[in-house]
Protein backbone atom coordinates (compact mmCIF):
# COMPACT_ATOMS: atom_id res chain seq x y z
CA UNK A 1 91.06 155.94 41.14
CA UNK A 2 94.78 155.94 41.50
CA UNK A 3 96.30 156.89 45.06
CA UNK A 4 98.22 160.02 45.27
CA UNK A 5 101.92 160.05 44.84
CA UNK A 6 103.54 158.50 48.39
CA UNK A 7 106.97 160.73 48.06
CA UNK A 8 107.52 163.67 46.15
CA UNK A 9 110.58 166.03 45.56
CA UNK A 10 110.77 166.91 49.32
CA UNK A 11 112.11 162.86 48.79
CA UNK A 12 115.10 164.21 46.63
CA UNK A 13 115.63 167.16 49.23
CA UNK A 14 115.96 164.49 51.63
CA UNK A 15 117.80 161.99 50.00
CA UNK A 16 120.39 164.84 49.31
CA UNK A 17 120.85 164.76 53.15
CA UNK A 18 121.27 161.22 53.49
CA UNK A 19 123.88 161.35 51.05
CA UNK A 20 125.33 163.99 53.16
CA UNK A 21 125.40 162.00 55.88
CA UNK A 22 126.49 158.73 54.71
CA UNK A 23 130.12 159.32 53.83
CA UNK A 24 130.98 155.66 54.67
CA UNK A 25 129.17 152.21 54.71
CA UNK A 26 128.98 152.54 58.41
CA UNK A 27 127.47 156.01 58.47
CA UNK A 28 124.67 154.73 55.82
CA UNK A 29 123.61 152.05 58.02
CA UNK A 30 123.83 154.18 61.15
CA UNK A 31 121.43 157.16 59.39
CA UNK A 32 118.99 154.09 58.05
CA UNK A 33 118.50 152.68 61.26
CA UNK A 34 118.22 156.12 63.22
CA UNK A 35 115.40 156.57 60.91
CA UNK A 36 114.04 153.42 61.17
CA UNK A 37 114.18 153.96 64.90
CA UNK A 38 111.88 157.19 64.46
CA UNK A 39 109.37 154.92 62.53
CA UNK A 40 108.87 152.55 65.81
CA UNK A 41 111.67 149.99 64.61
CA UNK A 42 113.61 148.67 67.30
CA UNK A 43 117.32 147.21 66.92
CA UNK A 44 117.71 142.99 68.15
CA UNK A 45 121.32 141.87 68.64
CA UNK A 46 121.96 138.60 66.26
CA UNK A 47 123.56 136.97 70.15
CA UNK A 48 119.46 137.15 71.23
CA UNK A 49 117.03 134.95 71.52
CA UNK A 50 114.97 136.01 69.01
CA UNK A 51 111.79 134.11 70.60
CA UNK A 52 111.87 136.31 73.57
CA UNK A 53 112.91 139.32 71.40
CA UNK A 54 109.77 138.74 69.12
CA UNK A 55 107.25 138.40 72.06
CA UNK A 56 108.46 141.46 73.61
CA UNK A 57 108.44 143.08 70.61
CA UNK A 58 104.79 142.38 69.93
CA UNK A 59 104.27 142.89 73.73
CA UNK A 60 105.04 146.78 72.80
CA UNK A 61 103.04 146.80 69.94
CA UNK A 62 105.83 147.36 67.49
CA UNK A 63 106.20 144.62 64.95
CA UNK A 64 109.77 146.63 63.42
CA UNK A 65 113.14 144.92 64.02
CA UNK A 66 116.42 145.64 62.23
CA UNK A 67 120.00 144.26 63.19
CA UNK A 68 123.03 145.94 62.29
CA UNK A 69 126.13 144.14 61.19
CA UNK A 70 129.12 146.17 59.95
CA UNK A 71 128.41 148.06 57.30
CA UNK A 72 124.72 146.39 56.25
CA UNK A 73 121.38 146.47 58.15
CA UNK A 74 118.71 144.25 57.64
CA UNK A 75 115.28 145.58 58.80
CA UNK A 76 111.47 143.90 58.75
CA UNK A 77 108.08 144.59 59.77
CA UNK A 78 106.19 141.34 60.99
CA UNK A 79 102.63 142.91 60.46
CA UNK A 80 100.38 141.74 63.15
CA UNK A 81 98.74 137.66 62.45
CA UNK A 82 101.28 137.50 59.86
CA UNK A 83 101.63 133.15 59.78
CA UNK A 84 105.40 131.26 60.03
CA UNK A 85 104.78 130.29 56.68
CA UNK A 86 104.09 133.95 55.60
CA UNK A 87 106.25 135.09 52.56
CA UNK A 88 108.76 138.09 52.63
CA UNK A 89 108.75 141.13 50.13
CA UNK A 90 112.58 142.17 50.25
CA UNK A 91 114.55 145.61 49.06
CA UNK A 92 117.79 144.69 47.87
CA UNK A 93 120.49 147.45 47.61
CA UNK A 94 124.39 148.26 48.86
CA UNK A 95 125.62 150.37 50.95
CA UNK A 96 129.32 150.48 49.83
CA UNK A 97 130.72 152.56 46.83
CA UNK A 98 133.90 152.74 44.77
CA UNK A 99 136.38 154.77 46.33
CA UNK A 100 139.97 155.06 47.91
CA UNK A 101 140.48 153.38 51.55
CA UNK A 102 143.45 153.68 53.88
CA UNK A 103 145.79 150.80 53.98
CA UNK A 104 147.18 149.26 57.15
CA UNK A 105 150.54 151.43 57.01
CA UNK A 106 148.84 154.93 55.85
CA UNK A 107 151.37 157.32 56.98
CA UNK A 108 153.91 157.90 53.39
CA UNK A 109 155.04 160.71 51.77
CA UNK A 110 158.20 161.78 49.56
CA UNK A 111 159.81 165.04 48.40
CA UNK A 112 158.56 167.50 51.57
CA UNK A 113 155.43 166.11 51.01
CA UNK A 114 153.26 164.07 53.68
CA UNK A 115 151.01 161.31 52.12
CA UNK A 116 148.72 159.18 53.33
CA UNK A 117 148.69 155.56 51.44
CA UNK A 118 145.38 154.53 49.68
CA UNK A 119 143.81 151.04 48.38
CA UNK A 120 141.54 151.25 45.11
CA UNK A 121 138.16 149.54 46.73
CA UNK A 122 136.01 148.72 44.10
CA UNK A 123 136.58 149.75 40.16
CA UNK A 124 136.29 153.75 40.56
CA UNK A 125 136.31 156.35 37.41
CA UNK A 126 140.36 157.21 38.94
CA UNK A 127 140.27 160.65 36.70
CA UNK A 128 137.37 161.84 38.88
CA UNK A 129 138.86 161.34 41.90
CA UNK A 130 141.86 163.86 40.76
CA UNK A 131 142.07 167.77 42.00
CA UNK A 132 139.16 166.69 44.25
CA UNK A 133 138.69 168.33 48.10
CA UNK A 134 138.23 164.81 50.20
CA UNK A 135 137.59 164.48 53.48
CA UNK A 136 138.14 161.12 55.11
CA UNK A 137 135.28 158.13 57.01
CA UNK A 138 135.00 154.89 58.65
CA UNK A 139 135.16 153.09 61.64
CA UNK A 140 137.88 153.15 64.36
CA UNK A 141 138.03 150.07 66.84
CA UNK A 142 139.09 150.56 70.33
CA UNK A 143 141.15 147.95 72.08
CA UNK A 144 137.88 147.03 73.95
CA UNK A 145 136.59 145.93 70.83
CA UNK A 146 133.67 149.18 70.35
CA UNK A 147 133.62 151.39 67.28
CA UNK A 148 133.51 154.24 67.04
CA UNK A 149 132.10 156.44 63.87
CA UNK A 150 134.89 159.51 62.33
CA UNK A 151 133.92 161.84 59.96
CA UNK A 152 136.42 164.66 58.79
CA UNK A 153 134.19 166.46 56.60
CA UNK A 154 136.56 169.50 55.64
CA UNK A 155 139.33 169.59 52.86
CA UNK A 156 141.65 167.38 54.18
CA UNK A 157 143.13 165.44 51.38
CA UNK A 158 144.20 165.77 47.56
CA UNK A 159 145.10 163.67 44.70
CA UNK A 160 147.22 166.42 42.89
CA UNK A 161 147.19 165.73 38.72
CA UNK A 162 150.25 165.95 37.06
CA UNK A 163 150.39 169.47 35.10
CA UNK A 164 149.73 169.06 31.22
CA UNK A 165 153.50 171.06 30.92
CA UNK A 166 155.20 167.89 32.53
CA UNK A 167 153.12 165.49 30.49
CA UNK A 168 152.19 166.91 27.30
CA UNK A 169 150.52 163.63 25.46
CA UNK A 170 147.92 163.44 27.69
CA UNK A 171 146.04 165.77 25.05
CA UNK A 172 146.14 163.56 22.35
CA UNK A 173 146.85 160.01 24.12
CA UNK A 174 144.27 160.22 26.89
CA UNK A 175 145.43 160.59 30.82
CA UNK A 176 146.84 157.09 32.02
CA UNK A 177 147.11 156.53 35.79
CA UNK A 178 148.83 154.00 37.52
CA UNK A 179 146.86 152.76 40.56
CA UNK A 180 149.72 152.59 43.21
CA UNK A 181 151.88 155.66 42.09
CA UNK A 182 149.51 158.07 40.80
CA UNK A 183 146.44 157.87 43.34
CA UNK A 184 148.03 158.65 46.69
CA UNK A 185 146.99 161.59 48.22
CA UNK A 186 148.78 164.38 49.76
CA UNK A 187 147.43 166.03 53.33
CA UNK A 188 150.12 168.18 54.25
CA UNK A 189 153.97 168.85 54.04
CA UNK A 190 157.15 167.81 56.13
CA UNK A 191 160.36 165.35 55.62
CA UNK A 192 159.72 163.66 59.03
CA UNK A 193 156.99 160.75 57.76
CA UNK A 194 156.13 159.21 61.36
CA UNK A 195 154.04 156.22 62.11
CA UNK A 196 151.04 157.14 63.32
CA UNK A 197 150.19 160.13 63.19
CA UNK A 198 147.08 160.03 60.43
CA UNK A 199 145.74 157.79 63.28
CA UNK A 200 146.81 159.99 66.11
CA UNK A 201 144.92 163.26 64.20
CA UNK A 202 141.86 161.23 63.69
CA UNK A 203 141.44 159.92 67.70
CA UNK A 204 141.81 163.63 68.39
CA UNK A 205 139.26 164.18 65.91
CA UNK A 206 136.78 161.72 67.70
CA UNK A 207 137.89 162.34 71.39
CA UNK A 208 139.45 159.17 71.62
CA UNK A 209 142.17 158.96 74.13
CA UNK A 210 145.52 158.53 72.46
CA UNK A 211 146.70 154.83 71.04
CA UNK A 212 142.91 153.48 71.97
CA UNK A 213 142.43 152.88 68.04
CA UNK A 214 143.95 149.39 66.99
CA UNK A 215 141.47 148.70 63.93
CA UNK A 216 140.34 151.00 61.18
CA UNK A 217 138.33 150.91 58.25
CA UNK A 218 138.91 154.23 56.49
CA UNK A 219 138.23 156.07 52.74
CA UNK A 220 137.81 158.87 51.37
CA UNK A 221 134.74 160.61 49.97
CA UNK A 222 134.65 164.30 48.03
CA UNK A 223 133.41 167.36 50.51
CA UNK A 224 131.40 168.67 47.79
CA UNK A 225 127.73 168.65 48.98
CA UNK A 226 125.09 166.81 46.66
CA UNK A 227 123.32 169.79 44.71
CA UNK A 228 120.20 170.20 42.11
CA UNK A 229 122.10 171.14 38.39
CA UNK A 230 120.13 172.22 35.18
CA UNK A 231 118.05 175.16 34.10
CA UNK A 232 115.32 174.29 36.12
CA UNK A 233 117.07 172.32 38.52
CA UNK A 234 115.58 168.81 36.67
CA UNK A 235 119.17 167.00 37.57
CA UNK A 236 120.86 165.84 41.00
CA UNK A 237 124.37 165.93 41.05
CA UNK A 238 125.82 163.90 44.25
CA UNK A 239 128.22 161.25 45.50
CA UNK A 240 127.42 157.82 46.31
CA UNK A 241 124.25 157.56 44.48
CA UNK A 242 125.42 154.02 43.04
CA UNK A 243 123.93 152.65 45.93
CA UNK A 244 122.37 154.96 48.99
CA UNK A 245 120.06 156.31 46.23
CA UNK A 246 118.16 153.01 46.30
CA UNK A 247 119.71 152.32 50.13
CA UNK A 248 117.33 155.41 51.31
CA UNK A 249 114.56 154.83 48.90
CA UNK A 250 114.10 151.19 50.41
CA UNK A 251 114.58 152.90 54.04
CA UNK A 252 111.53 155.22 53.61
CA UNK A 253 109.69 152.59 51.55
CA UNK A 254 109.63 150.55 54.80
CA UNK A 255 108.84 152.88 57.18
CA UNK A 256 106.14 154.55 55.24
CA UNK A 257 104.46 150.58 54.85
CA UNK A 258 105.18 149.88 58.38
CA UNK A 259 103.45 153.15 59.84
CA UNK A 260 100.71 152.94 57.15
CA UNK A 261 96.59 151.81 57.73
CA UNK A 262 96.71 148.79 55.38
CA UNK A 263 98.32 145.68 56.76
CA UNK A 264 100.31 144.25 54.16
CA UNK A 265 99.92 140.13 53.30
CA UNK A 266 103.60 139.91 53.14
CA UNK A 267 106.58 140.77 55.67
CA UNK A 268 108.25 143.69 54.38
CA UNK A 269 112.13 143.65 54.33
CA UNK A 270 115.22 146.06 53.80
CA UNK A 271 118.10 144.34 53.10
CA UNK A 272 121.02 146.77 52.26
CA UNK A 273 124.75 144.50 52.05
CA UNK A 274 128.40 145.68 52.12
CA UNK A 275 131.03 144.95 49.29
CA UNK A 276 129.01 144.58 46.69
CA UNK A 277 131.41 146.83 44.67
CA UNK A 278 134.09 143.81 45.01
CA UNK A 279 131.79 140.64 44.77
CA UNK A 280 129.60 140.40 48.08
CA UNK A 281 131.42 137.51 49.41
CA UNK A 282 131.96 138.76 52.85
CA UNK A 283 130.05 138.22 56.15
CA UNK A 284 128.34 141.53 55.43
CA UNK A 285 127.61 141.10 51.45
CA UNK A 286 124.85 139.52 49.80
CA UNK A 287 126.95 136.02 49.01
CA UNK A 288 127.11 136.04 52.87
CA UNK A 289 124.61 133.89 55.43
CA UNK A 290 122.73 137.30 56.77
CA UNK A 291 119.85 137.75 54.75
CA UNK A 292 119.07 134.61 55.17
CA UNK A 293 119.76 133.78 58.59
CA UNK A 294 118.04 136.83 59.44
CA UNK A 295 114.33 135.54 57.62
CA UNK A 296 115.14 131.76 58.76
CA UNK A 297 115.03 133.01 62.90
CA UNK A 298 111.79 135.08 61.82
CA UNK A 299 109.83 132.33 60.74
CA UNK A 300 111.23 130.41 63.75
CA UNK A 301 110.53 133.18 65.49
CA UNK A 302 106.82 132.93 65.05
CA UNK A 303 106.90 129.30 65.90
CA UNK A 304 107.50 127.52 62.42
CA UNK A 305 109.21 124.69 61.10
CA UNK A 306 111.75 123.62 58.36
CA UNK A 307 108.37 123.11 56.00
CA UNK A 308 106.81 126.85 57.01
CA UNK A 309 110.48 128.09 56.50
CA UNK A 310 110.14 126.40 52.98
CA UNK A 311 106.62 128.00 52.07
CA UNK A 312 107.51 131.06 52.89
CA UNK A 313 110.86 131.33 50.95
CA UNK A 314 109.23 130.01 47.80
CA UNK A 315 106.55 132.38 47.94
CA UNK A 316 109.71 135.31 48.33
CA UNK A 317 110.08 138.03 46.39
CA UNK A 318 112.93 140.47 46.27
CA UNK A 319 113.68 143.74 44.15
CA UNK A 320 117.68 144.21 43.93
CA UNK A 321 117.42 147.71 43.68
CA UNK A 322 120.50 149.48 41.95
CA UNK A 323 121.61 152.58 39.74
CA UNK A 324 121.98 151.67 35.75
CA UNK A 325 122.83 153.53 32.77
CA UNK A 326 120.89 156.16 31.32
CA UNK A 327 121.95 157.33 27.97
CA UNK A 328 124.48 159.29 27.29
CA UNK A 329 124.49 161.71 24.82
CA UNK A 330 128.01 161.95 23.86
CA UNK A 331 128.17 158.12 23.77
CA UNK A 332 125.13 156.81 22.89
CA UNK A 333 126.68 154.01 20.70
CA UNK A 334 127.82 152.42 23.15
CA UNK A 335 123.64 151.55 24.15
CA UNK A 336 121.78 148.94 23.02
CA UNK A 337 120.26 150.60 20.09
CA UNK A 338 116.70 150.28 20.99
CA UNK A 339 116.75 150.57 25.02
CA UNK A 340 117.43 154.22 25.97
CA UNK A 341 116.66 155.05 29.53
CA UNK A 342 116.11 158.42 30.49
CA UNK A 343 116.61 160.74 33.41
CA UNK A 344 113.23 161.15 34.67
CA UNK A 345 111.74 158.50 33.16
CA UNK A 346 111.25 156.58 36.18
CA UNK A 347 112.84 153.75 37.56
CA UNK A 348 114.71 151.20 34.75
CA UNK A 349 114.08 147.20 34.57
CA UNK A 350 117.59 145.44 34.15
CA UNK A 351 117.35 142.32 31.71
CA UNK A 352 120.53 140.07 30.43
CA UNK A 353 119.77 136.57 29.19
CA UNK A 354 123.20 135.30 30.31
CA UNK A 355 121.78 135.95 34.33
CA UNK A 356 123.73 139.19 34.59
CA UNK A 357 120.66 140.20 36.18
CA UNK A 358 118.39 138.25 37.63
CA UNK A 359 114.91 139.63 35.79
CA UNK A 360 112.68 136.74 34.13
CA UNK A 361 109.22 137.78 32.58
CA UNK A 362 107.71 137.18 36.18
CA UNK A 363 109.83 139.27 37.55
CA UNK A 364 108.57 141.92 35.19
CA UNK A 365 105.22 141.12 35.77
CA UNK A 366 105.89 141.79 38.95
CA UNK A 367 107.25 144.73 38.83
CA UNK A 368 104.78 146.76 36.39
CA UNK A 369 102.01 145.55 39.04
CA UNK A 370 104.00 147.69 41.57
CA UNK A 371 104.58 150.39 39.11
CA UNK A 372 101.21 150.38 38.12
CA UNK A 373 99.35 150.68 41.15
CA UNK A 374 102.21 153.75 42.62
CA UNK A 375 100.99 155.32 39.09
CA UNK A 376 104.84 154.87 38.42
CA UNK A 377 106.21 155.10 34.93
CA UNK A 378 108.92 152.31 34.18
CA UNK A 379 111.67 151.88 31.62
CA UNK A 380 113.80 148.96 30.45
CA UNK A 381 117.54 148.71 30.23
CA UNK A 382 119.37 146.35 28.26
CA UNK A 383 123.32 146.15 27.23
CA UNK A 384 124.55 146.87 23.88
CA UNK A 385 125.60 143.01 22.88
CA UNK A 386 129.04 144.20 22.22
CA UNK A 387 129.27 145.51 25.21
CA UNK A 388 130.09 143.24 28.71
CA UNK A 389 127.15 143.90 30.87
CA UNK A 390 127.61 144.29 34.78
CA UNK A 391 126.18 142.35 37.62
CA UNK A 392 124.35 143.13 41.21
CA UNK A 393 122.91 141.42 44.00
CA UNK A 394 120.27 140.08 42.27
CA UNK A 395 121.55 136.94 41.08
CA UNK A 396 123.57 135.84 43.88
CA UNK A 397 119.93 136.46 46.05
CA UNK A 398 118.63 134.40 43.68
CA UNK A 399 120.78 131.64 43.89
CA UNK A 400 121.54 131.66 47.31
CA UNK A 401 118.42 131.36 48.79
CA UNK A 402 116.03 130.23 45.82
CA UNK A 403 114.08 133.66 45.80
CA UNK A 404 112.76 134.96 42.99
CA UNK A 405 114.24 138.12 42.07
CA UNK A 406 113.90 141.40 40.14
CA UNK A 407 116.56 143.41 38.84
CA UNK A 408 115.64 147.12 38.90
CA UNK A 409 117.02 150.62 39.55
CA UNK A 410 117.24 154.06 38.73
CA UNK A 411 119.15 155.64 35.26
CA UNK A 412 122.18 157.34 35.91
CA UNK A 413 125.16 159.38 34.42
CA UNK A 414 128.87 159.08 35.34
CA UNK A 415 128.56 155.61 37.25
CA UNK A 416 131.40 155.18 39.65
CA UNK A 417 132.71 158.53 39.41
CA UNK A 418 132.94 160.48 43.00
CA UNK A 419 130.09 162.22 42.03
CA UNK A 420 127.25 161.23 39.74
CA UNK A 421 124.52 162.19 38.10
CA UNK A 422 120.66 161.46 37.97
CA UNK A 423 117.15 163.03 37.03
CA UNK A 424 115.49 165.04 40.43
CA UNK A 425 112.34 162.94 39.83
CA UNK A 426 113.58 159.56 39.64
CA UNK A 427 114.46 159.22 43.65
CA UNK A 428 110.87 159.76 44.74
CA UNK A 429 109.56 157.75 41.62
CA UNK A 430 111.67 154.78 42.86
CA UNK A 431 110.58 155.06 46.23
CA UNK A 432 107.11 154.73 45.53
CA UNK A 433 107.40 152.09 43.59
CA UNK A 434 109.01 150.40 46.13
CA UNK A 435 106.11 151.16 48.92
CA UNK A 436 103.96 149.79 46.53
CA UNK A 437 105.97 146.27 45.97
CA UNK A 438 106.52 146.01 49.73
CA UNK A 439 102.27 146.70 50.13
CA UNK A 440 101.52 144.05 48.07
C-alpha cells in the first residue's frame, strides 16, 4: 500500500512565507537554518574541530549539523551507526536570484531626482522589474567584522518607465532598455546628492550606530507578497521561486527524514549555494570547495580514511533541484515539440545530451524510484534543439566531486522575472519526492 502524501498544500501556504521571508540570499539561509534549528539541528562553525563537535553532538542525541557560510548553508543528518564509508543523499538548490544590487557608490541622482545606483546580478527579465514597488535586502558589515541582516520591506524604490508619449515605437518595435541608464531607481527627490546617506537611512533602519557599516551586500526585491491566482486558486504567483521553491522544499525534506521513525541507509544532505545565477564560482557557489569539504570532515569525522572517504563519494547521489520551463501557451513553439511540462504535473526531469544537465538514464532510474514510492507523478523536460538550453548546479556537482547527479525541478512560468509563476500543487509534490530520495 502506498504511504500517505508527506506535505500537502499547507506546504504551498508555507512556502509562500518563506518566500516572504527570504528577500535576500542571506535571509534564505537564515529562515532554513532557524527551521532546521526547530527540527533538533544544531549549527558547527567550519574553525571547529569537527571530531569533538561530532561526539558532542551524538553525546546530545542529535545527529543534525548545518554550517552557514554567506549566503549558502549546508545541513546533514548522520543517522545513528551510520559507517565512515556511508554514502550521502544530497539536495542541490540556490539560494540567489536575478535581481538589481547596490553598487559600491549607491548614492546618484539627476534632474531633482535622488537615485540610488544599481548592478544587474544575474540575467533578469529587466521589463518586469519596471513600475515595480521594491523594497531593499542584504547584509551590512560592521567595522568589527559582524553582520548584520536589513530588510526594508515597504515601497521604497522605483524603476520609473519611460511614458509611451516620449517614446512612441515602443508599440511596434518592442521596449529596449539599456542596463546602466534605464534601470536605476529613484527613492526620493532633492538636488543635494550626498555620499552616504542610502547607507546612513539603512543603519537607522537596523539600529546600527551611525558610520558602523563599512561592507554591504544589498538588492532589491518587489514588496508584493507571493499570492494563490486562478479560478480556483490552482496557480502561485511569487518572487524568487527560481530557487527558494526547491531551497525550502529540500529544507523540510530534511527535517521531516531527520525527525522521522525509519533510519535512513544514507546521510541525508541540504546543500543550497550562492551565485549560481552568475556561474557558482565563488567560495559560496557550487564550483566552490564547501560541499565538499563539508562531507570530506564528516567521514573524518566518524573516524575514516582517504579509502572510506572514496566509498562513500562513489556511492553519492545528489538531486540538483531547480525551477524549469513549463509550457507556455502563447509560445509554445519555442518547446521541444514533444516534451510539454505542465503546472501541476509534478516535478520535471531535466535531460540535454550536450551535459547541460547532468541527468543520465541512472539518474532517471533513480529518480522515478523516489517518485514512485512518494506516489509522485513526474514529467520530463527537454529543449527545443533550436533553442540554447540553460545550465544548473548539476553538472559542476558532478564534475567536481565525481557524484552522480540528477537534474530535476519544478515547471514554471515567467523564469527570471521579479515575480513568477507555478502550479499550487507542484511545491508539496516536489517536496515529497525529495523526502522520499533522501529516505532511501
Amino acid at each position: 500500500m502506498t504511504e500517505p502524501a508527506r506535505f500537502d498544500r499547507g506546504h504551498t501556504d508555507d512556502l509562500m512565507t518563506f518566500l516572504a521571508a527570504s528577500p535576500s540570499p542571506y535571509h534564505a539561509v537564515a529562515t532554513a537554518a532557524e527551521r532546521l534549528e526547530k527540527a533538533g539541528f544544531r549549527q558547527v562553525a567550519e574553525t571547529d574541530a569537527w571530531d569533538a563537535v561530532t561526539s558532542a553532538a551524538s553525546a546530545a542525541g542529535s545527529g543534525g549539523k548545518y554550517v552557514l557560510r554567506g549566503g549558502a548553508i549546508v545541513a546533514w543528518y548522520v543517522p545513528e551507526g551510520a559507517a565512515p564509508h556511508t554514502p550521502f543523499r544530497i539536495v542541490g538548490a540556490h539560494t540567489d536570484s536575478p535581481n538589481l544590487r547596490v553598487k559600491p557608490l549607491p548614492d546618484s541622482g539627476a534632474h531633482g531626482w535622488r537615485q540610488v545606483a544599481v548592478e544587474i546580478y544575474g540575467g533578469p527579465l529587466l521589463n518586469s522589474w519596471l513600475d515595480r514597488d521594491l523594497g531593499l535586502a542584504g547584509r551590512l558589515t560592521l567595522r568589527d567584522g559582524s553582520t548584520r541582516l536589513v530588510n526594508v520591506d515597504r515601497p521604497l524604490l522605483r524603476v520609473p518607465q519611460l511614458a509611451i508619449h516620449l517614446d512612441r515605437s515602443v508599440t511596434a518595435d518592442g521596449l529596449k532598455l539599456d542596463k546602466q541608464r534605464h534601470m536605476q531607481p529613484v527613492w526620493g527627490l532633492g538636488n543635494d546628492v550626498r555620499d552616504g546617506d542610502l547607507i546612513a537611512f539603512l543603519e537607522e533602519t537596523a539600529g546600527i550606530p551611525a558610520g558602523e557599516v563599512t561592507g554591504w551586500d544589498l538588492m532589491t526585491h518587489s514588496v508584493e507578497p507571493p499570492a494563490y491566482l486562478g479560478r480556483d486558486r490552482e496557480l502561485l504567483a511569487g518572487p524568487r521561486m527560481d530557487n527558494l521553491l526547491s531551497v525550502h522544499a529540500g529544507t523540510a525534506a530534511l527535517a521531516a527524514v531527520a525527525s522521522g521513525a525509519s533510519k535512513p541507509d544514507s546521510i541525508p544532505v541540504l546543500a543550497a549555494f550562492d551565485h549560481e545565477e552568475n556561474g557558482s564560482q565563488s567560495d559560496t557557489g557550487a564550483d566552490g570547495p564547501l560541499l565538499g569539504n563539508v562531507l570530506e570532515r564528516s567521514v573524518y569525522a566518524r573516524g575514516g580514511s582517504y579509502e572510506d572517504r572514496a566509498r562513500a563519494f562513489a556511492g553519492t547521489v545528489c538531486l540538483s533541484s531547480d525551477t524549469g520551463h513549463a509550457v507556455h501557451p502563447n509560445y509554445a513553439e519555442r518547446h521541444d515539440p514533444t516534451h510539454h511540462p505542465r503546472v501541476n504535473g509534478g516535478p520535471i526531469l531535466k535531460v540535454n545530451v550536450n551535459n547541460r544537465y547532468a541527468t543520465d538514464g541512472s539518474g532517471r532510474a533513480e529518480f522515478t524510484a523516489a517518485c514512485e514510492a512518494a506516489d509522485v507523478p513526474f514529467q520530463s523536460f527537454v529543449s527545443n534543439n533550436s533553442m540554447p538550453c540553460g545550465t544548473t548546479i548539476g553538472p559542476i556537482t558532478a564534475a567536481r566531486h565525481g557524484i552522480r547527479t540528477v537534474d530535476i525541478g519544478v515547471a514554471i512560468l515567467s523564469m527570471h522575472s521579479a515575480r513568477e509563476l507555478c502550479g499550487a500543487d507542484d511545491p508539496f509534490l516536489l517536496a515529497n519526492a525529495l523526502t522520499a530520495f533522501l529516505e532511501g
